[in-house]
Structure formats: C-alpha cells, structure tokens
Protein backbone atom coordinates (compact mmCIF):
# COMPACT_ATOMS: atom_id res chain seq x y z
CA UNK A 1 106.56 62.89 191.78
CA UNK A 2 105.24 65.94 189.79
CA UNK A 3 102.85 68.46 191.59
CA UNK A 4 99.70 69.50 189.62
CA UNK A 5 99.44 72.51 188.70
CA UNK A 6 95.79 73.91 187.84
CA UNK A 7 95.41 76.40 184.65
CA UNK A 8 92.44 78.61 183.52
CA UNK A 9 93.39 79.63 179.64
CA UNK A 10 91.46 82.67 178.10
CA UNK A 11 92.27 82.55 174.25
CA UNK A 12 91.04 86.01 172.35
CA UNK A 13 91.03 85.34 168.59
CA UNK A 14 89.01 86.33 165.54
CA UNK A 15 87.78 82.78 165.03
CA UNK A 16 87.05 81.32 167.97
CA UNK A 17 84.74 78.21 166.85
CA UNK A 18 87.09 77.10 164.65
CA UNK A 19 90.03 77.13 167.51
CA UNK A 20 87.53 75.93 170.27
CA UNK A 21 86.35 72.89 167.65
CA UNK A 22 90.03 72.25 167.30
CA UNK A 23 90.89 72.07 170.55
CA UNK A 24 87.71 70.27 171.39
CA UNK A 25 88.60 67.64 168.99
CA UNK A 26 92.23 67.07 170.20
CA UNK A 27 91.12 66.57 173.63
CA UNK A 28 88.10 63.97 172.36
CA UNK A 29 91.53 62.32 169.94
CA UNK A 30 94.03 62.39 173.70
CA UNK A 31 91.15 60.89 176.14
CA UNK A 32 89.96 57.93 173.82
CA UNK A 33 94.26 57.14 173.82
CA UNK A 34 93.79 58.07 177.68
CA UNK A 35 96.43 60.25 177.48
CA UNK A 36 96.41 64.48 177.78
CA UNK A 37 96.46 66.89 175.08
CA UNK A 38 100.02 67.55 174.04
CA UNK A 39 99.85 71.63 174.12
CA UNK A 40 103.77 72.36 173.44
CA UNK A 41 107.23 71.97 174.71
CA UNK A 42 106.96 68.56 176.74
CA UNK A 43 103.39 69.78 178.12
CA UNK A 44 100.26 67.50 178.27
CA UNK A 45 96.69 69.06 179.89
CA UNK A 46 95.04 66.48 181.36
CA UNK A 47 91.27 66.70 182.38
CA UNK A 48 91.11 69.43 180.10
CA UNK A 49 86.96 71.36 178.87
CA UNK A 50 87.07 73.93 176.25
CA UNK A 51 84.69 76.53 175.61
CA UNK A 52 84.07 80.06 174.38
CA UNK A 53 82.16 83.17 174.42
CA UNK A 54 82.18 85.99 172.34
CA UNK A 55 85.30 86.17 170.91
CA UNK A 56 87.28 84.23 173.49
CA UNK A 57 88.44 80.30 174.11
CA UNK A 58 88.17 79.12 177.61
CA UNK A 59 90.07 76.02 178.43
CA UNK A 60 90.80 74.59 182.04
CA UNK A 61 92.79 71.55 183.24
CA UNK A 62 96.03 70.52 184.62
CA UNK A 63 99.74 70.22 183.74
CA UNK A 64 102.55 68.33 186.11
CA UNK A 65 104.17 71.69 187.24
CA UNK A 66 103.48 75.25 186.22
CA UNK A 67 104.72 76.85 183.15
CA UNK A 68 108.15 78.20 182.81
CA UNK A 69 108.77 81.17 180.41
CA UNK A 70 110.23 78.67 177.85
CA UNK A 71 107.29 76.64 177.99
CA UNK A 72 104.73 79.39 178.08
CA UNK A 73 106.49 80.50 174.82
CA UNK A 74 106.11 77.30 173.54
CA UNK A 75 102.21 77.36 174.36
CA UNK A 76 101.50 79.86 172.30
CA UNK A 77 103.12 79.05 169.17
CA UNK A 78 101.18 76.13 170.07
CA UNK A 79 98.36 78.30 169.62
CA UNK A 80 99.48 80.51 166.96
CA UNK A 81 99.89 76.86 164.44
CA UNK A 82 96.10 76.27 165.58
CA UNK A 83 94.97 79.64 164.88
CA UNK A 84 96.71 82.14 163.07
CA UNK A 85 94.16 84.65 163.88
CA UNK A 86 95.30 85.03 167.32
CA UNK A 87 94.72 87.74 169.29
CA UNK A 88 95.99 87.49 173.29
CA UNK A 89 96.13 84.84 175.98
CA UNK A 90 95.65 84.42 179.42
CA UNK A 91 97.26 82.06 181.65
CA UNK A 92 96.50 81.75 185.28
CA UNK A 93 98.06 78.94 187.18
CA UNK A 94 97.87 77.28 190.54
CA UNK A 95 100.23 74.98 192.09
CA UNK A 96 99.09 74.56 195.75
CA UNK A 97 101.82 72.45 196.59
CA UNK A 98 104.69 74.58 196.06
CA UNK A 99 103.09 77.38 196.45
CA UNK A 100 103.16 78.78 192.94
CA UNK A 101 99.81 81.20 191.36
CA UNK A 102 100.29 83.78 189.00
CA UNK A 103 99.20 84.84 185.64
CA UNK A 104 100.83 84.80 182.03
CA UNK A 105 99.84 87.24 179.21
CA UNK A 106 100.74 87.38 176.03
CA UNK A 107 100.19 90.45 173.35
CA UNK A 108 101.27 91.92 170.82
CA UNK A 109 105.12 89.98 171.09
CA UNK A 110 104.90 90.60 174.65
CA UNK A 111 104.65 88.15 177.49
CA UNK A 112 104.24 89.65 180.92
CA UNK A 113 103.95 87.61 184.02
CA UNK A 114 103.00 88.38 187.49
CA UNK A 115 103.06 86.10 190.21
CA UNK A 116 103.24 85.96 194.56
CA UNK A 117 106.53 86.15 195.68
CA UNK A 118 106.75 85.87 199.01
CA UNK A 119 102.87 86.23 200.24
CA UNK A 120 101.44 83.14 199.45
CA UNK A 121 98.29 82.80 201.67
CA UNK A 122 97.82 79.48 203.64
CA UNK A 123 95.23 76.85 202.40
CA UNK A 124 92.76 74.99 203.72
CA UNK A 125 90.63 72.81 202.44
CA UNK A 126 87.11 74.57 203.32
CA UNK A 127 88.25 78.02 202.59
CA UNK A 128 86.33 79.46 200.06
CA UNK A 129 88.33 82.63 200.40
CA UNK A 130 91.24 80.90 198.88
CA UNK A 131 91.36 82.18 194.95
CA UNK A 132 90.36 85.61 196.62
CA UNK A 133 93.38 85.72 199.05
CA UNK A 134 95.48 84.60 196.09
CA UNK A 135 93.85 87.68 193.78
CA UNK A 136 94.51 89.66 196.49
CA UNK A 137 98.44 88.66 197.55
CA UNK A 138 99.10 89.29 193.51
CA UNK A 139 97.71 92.62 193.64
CA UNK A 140 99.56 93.73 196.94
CA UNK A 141 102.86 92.01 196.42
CA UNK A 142 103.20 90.65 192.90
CA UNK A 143 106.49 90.29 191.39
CA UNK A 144 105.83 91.13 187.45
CA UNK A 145 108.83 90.03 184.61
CA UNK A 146 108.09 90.90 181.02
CA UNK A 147 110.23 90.36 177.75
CA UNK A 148 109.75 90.57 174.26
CA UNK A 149 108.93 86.82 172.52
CA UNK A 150 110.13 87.56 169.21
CA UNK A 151 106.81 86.84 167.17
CA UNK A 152 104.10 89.48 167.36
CA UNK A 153 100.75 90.19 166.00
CA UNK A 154 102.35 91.55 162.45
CA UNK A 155 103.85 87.99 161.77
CA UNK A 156 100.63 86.39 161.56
C-alpha cells in the first residue's frame, strides 16, 4: 500500500495565468474521469487546487510516495512543455509515514534538495507545532544533494 505524500508546488514563471489556467483545466479534465492529474514520470496529484499570485503558481495535493530525483526531473519538464516561460520551482513534500519532508528546487539547470536526515520530529495529531518542528529539523540538520539537470533557463 502506497503512503501519501503531501506537496506544496511554488511555480515562478513569466506567464502565470496562462500556466495556472492550464493546470486548472487538467485537474477540472482528471476529476470529472475521477482520476489525478498525470504530472510526469508515473506521477498522478490527486486532490490537487491551483492558484497564483504575482508572478508565481501555487499548487497543493498529494502523490503515493515522495518524489525521487528522477521523478522530480521529470516534473519539471512536465512543466517546462506547459510553460516554456519558466522560471524556478519549489517543491516541499511531506510523507508522515515514513518519515520523509524536504524541499526540491529547481533553477537555472540546477536541482538542489534538502531534506531531514536523521531528526525527524515526532507527530501527533493535535500538534500545531508540527510543520514548524519540521522547518526547524531542516534548518539544523538538513542533508542537501544538488546536480546539474541538463536543461537550463537558455534552452527555453
């Protein structure tokens, strides 16, 4: 059985209606076949709200299992065939049940990503600490792998 793994996407791009309409419309298109948005390699968000402000694209949800780098490559030429105008993205993830959070970014042909170790905090479910404790164990002990992803900004 897969464990669900919660995401918070922040999308910066020149257009951002157009990629929030997009993505707004894909998600309408995968609900009304009750099924989640396909979002690259053999990824599916389900429950999935897009939004944006300024010049980014907000869009929460949930995937069976976190991203590997592969797959996290994967999202954003996902992105990139959506929106060629794109800028960076943002990828924080929670997986409570293996204890997995950390955070993706990808610029410029670089993807960097941090995440807990060995400090995972424990969770309850009243503690409205939680995300903070998690913030907080990925500042003090976070383990941080970057490599180059072989497409940058200049091959837009």
């Amino acid at each position: 059985m897969a464990n669900w793994c919660e995401l918070e996407i922040t999308i910066w791009t020149a257009n951002p209606e157009n990629l929030t309409r997009q993505l707004q419309q894909k998600l309408t298109e995968a609900k009304e076949r009750n099924h989640g948005l396909f979002i690259g390699s053999d990824r599916y968000l389900f429950d999935g709200q897009v939004d944006f402000s300024g010049r980014s694209v907000m869009v929460f949800g949930d995937v069976k299992w976190c991203f590997s780098k592969d797959e996290m490559e994967k999202f954003v030429e996902f992105i990139r065939q959506l929106d060629s105008t794109l800028q960076a993205i943002d990828v924080e993830y929670l997986e409570v049940g293996c204890e997995l959070f950390g955070h993706y970014h990808y610029e410029n042909g670089w993807l960097v990503h941090t995440f807990i170790d060995d400090d995972f905090p424990e969770w309850q479910e009243d503690d409205d600490e939680f995300y903070g404790k998690l913030a907080t164990a990925l500042e003090k002990s976070g383990v941080e792998e970057n490599w180059e992803v072989g497409y940058g900004l200049d091959d837009v």
